[in-house]
Protein backbone atom coordinates (compact mmCIF):
# COMPACT_ATOMS: atom_id res chain seq x y z
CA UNK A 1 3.70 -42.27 29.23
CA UNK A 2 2.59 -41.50 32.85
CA UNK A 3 4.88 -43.97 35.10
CA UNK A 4 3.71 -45.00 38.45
CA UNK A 5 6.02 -46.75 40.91
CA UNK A 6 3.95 -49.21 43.32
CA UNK A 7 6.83 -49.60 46.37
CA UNK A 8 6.31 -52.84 47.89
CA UNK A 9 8.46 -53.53 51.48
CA UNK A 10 8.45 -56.02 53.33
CA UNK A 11 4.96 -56.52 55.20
CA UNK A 12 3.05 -54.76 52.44
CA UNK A 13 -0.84 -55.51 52.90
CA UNK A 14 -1.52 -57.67 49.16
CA UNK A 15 -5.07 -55.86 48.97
CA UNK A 16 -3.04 -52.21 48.96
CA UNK A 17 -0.72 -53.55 47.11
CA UNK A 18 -2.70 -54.74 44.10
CA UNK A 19 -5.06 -51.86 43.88
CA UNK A 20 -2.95 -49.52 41.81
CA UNK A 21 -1.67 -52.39 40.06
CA UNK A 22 -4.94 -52.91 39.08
CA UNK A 23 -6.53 -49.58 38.35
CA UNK A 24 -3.64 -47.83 36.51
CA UNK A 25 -2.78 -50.71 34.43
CA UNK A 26 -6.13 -51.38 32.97
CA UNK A 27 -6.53 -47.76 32.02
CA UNK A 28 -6.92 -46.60 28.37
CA UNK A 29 -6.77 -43.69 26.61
CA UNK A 30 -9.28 -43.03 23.90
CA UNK A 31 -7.05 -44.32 21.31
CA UNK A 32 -6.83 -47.98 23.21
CA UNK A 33 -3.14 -47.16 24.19
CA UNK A 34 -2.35 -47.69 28.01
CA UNK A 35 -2.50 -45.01 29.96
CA UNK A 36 0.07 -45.81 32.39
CA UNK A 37 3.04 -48.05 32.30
CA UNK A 38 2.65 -49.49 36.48
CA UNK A 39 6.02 -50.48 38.03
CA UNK A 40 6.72 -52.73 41.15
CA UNK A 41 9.58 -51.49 42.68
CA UNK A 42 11.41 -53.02 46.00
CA UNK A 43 14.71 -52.46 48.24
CA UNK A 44 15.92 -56.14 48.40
CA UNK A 45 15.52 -58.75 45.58
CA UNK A 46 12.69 -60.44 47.74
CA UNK A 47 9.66 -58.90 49.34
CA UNK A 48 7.89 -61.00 52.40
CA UNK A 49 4.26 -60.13 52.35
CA UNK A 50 3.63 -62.24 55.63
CA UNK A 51 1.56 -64.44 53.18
CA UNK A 52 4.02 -65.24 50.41
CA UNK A 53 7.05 -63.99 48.82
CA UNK A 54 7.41 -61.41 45.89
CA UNK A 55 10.19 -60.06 43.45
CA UNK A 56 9.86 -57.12 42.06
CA UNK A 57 11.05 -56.39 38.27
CA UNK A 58 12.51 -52.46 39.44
CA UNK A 59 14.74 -51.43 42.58
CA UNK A 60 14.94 -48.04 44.51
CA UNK A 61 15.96 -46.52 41.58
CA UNK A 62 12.91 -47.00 39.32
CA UNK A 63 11.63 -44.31 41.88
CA UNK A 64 13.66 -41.34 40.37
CA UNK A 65 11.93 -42.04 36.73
CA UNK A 66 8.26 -42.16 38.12
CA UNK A 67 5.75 -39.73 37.67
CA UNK A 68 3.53 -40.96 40.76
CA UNK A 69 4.98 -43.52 43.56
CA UNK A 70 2.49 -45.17 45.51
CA UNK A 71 3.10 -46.38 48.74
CA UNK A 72 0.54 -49.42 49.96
CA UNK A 73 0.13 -49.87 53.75
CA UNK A 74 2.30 -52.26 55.88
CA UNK A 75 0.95 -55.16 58.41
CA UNK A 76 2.57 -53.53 61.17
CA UNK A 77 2.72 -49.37 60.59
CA UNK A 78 5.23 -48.66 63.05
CA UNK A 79 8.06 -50.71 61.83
CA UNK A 80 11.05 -49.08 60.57
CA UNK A 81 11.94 -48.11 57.11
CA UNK A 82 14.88 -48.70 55.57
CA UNK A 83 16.94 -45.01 55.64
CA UNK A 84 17.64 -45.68 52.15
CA UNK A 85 13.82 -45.64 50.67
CA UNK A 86 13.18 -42.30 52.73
CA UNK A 87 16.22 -40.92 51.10
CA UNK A 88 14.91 -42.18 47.99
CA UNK A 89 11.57 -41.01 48.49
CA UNK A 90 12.73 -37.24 49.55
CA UNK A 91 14.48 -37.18 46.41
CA UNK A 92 11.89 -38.30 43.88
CA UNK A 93 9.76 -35.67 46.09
CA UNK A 94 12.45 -32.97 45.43
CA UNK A 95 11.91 -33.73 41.86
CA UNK A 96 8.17 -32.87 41.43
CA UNK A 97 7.06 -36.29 41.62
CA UNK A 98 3.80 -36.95 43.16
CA UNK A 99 3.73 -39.11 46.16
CA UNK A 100 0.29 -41.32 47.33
CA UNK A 101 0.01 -43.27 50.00
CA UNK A 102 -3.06 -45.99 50.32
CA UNK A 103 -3.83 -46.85 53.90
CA UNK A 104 -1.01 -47.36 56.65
CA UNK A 105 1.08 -46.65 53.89
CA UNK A 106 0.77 -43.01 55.25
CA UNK A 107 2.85 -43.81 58.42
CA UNK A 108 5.30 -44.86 55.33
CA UNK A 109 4.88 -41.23 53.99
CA UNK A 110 4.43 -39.37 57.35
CA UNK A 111 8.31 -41.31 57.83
CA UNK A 112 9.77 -38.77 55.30
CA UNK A 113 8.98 -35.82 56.57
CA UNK A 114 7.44 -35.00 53.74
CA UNK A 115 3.73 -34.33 55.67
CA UNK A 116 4.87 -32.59 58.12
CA UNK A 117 2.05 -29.39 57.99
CA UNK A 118 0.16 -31.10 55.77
CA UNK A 119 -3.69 -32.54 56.70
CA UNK A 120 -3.55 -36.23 55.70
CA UNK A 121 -5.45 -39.22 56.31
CA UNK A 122 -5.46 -43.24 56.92
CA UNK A 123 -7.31 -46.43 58.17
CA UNK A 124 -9.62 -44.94 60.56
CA UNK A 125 -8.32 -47.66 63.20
CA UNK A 126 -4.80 -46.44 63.02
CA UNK A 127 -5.64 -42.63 62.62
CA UNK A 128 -4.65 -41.76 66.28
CA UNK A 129 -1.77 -43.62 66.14
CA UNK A 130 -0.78 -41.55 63.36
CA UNK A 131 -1.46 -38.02 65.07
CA UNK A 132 0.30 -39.46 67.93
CA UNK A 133 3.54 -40.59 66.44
CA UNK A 134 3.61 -37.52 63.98
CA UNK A 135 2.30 -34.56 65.67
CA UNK A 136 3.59 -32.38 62.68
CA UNK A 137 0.94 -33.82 60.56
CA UNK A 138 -2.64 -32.63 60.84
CA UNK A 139 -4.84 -36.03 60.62
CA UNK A 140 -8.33 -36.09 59.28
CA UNK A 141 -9.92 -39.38 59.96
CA UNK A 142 -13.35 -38.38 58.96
CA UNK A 143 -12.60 -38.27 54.95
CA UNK A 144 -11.72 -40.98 52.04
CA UNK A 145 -9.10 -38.95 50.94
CA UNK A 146 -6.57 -35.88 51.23
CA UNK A 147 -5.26 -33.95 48.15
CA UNK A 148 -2.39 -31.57 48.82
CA UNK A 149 -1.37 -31.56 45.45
CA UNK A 150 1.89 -33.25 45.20
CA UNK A 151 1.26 -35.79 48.13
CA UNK A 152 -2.04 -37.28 48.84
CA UNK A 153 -3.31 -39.79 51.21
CA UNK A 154 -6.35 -42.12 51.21
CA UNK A 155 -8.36 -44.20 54.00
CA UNK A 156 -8.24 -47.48 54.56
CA UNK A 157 -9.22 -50.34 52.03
CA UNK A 158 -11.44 -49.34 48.95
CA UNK A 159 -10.63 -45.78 49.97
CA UNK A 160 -7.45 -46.72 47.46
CA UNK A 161 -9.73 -47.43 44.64
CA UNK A 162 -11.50 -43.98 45.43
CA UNK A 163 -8.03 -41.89 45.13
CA UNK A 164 -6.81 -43.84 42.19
CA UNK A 165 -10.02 -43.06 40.45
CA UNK A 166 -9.14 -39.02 41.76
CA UNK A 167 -5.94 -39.61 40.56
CA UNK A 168 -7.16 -40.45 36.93
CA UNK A 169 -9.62 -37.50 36.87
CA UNK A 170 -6.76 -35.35 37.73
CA UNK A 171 -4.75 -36.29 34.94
CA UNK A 172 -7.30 -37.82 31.96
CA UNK A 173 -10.62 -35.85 32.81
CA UNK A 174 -13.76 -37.10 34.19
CA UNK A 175 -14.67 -39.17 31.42
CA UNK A 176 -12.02 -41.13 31.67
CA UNK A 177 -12.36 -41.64 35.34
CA UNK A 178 -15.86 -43.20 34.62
CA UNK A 179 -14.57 -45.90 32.53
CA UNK A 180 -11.87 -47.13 34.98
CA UNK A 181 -15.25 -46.53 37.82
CA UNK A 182 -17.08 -49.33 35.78
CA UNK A 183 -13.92 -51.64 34.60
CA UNK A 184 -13.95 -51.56 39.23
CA UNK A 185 -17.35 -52.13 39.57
CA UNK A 186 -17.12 -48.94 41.80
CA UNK A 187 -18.79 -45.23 41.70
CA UNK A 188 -17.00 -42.54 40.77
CA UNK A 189 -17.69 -40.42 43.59
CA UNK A 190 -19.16 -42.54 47.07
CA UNK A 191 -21.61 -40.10 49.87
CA UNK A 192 -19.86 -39.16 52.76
CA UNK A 193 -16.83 -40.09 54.24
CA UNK A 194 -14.75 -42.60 56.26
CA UNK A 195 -16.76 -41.37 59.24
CA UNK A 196 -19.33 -43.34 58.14
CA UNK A 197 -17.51 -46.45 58.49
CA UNK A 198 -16.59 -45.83 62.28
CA UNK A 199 -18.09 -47.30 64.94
CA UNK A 200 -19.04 -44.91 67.22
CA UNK A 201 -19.57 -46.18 70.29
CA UNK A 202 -22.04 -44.92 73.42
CA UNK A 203 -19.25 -42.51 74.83
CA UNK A 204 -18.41 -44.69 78.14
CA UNK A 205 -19.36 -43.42 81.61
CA UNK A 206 -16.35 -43.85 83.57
CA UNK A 207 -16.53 -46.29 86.20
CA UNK A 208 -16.79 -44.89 89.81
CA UNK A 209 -16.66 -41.26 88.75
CA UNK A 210 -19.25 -39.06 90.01
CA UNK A 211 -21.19 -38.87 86.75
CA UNK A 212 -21.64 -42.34 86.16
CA UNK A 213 -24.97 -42.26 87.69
CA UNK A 214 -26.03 -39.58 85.43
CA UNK A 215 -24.47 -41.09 82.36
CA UNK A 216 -26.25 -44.03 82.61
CA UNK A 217 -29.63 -42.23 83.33
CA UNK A 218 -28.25 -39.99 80.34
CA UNK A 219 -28.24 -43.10 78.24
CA UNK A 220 -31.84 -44.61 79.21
CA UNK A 221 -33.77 -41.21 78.67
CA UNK A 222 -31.25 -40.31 75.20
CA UNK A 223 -34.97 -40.58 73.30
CA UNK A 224 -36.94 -38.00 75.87
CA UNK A 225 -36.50 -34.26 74.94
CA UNK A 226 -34.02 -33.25 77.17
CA UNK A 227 -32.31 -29.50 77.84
CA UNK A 228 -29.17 -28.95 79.68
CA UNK A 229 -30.96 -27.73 82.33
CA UNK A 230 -33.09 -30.95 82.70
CA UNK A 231 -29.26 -32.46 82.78
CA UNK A 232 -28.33 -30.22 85.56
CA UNK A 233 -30.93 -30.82 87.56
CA UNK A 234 -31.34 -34.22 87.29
CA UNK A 235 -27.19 -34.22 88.55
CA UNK A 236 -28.38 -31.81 90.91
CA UNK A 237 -25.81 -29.31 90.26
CA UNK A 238 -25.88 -25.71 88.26
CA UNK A 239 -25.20 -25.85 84.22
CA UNK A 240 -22.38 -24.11 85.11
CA UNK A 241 -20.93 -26.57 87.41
CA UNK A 242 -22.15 -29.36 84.91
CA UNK A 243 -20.58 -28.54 81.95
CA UNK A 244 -16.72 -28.34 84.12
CA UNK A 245 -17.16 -31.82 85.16
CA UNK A 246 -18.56 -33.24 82.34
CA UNK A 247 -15.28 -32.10 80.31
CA UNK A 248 -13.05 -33.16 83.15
CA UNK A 249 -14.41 -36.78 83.31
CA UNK A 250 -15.62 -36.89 80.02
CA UNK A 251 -13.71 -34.68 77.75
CA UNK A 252 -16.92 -33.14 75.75
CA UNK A 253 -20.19 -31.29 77.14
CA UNK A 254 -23.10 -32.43 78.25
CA UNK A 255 -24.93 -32.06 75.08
CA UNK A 256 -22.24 -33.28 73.09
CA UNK A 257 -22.44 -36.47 74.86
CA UNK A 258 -26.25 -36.83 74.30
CA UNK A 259 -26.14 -36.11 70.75
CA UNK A 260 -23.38 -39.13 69.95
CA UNK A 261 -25.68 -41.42 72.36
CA UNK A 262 -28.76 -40.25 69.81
CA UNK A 263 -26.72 -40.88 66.62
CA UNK A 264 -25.46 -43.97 68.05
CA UNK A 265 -29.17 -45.51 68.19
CA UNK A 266 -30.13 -43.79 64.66
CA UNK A 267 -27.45 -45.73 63.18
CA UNK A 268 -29.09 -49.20 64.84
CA UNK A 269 -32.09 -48.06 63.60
CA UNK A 270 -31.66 -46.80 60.62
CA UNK A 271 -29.63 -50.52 60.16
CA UNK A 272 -32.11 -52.57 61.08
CA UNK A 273 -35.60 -50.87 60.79
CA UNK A 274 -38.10 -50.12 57.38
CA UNK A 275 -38.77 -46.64 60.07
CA UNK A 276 -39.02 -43.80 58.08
CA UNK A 277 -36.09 -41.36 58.87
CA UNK A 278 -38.51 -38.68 60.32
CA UNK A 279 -39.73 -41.02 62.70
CA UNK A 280 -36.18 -42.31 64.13
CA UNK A 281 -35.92 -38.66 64.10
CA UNK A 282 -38.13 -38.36 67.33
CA UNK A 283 -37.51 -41.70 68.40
CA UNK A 284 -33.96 -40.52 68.79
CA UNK A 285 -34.77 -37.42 70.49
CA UNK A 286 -34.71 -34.91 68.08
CA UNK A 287 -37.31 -32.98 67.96
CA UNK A 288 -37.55 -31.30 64.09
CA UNK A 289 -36.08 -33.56 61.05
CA UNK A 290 -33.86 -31.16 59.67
CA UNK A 291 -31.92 -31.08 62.84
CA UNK A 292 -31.38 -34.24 63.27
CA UNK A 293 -30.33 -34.13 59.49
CA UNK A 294 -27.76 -31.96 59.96
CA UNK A 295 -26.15 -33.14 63.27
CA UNK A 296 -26.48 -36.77 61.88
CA UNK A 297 -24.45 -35.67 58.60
CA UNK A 298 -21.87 -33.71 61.22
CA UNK A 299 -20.97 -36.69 62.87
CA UNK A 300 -21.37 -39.50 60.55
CA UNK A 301 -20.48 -37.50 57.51
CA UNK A 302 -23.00 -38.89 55.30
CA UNK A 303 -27.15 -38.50 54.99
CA UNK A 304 -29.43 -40.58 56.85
CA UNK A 305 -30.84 -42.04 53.37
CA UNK A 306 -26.90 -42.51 52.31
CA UNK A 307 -26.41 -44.47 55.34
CA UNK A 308 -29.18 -46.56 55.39
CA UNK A 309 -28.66 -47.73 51.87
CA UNK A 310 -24.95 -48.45 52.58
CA UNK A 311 -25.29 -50.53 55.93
CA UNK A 312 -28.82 -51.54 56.16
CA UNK A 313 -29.17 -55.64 57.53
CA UNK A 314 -30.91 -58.55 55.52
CA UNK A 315 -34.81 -58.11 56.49
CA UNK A 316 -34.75 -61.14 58.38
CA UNK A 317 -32.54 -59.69 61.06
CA UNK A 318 -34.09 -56.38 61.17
CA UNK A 319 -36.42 -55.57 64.46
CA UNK A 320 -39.11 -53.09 64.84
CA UNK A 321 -39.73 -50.37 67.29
């Protein structure tokens, strides 16, 4: 039987924690037999959650016999961990075994080494901490999950449930998958990615630089048809000379900037408005459908119609244009 090693340390987030538990366990193969035999393994005899206390039935050791480890994410990322479950999680890694990490449990796997090269992937929130404190690794915040084969990552939260479900399909088939989707209540396969789940913020216009003035006229024109010309003269200054101080001050281009200021307001709209998507399509700024289509599926890395159905508001806070 398939054995996967949940490794709980101290601080591990419950939610990550139970996930796998969950999934794996209740997984049957088409005889009724389980799937998966799902062990809790742990470095002391005690594991403080923050919220209560757990002890686990396996140590480090359980680690060498497992098929798949999983490591959930920890309340606090950066704290240390212990020398002795890196060591044991090169080894087991040295072995073949396959290594997931749910969440911030991919600072726990970035730790190792064991990433280093590899594209990978976490809670959108703590994605450029990530890149930051392990430059070896290549992070992808935009995605639910990474597969590299032996090591895989997911996103935050129910991302988990999405690369346990992969994980199943991997190694039962599809049809399998689908009845551990329904004993979750979840889909198989969910539109888009995490990038749908950031908030994307009006890029800021920093205070007291030159551009602020523009920025801000930027932002209460982001619905007219505008051209980076119209930008340049409106600054007063050739495209040229536009485009060099917009990345200086702002670190993307003029157009760039309008184009996350338009998607911004789609979002609102598309969250709180019956509009059809063609017509917050020009109230936006975009002039044909289709484009606004594709750039919104570029930056938000789902469909207009995806995104709308996923995040739109109770009618009775919705306004109208």
């Amino acid at each position: 039987m398939h054995i996967v090693a949940v490794l709980a340390l101290d601080g591990v987030i419950a939610f990550d924690l139970a996930t796998p538990i969950e999934v794996f366990s209740r997984t049957r193969l088409p005889d009724g037999s389980p799937a998966y035999e799902v062990r809790i393994c742990a470095a002391s005899e005690e594991v403080d959650t923050g919220t209560f206390t757990l002890r686990a039935p396996w140590g480090l050791e359980a680690l060498a016999e497992a098929d798949t480890i999983v490591l959930p994410g920890l309340a606090d990322p950066t704290a240390p961990v212990p020398g002795e479950v890196l060591e044991a999680l090169r080894r087991a890694a040295g072995g073949g075994t396959r290594i997931v990490s749910i969440c911030a449990g991919a600072f726990t796997l970035a730790a190792t080494g064991l990433l280093d090269g590899l594209r990978a992937t976490t809670h959108w929130v703590g994605a450029p901490l990530l890149a930051e404190l392990y430059p070896a690794v290549e992070v992808d915040a935009a995605v639910l999950y990474v597969d590299n084969g032996q090591f895989l990552t997911s996103a935050g939260a129910a991302a988990g449930l999405d690369l346990c479900l992969h994980l199943i399909r991997r190694d039962h088939g599809s049809a399998m998958a689908a009845d551990a989707a329904r004993l979750s209540v979840m889909p198989l396969e969910r539109d888009g990615g995490q990038a749908q789940f950031i908030v994307h913020a009006r890029p800021p216009a920093p205070r007291g630089s030159a551009l602020e003035p523009l920025l801000r006229w930027l932002e209460e024109n982001a619905g007219q048809d505008l051209t980076l010309d119209d930008i340049a003269d409106r600054a007063g200054m050739s495209t040229r000379t536009l485009n060099r101080r917009f990345r200086e001050q702002t670190g993307t281009t003029p157009l760039q900037w309008l184009h996350r200021a338009r998607i911004r307001e789609a979002q609102y709209l598309l969250e709180t408005t019956p509009h059809p998507v063609d017509r917050i399509a020009t109230r936006v700024g975009f002039g044909s459908p289709t484009a606004f289509r594709d750039r919104f599926k570029r930056l938000v890395g789902t469909s207009p119609h995806a995104y709308r159905h996923a995040f739109r508001r109770p009618p009775e806070t919705a306004e109208t244009l």
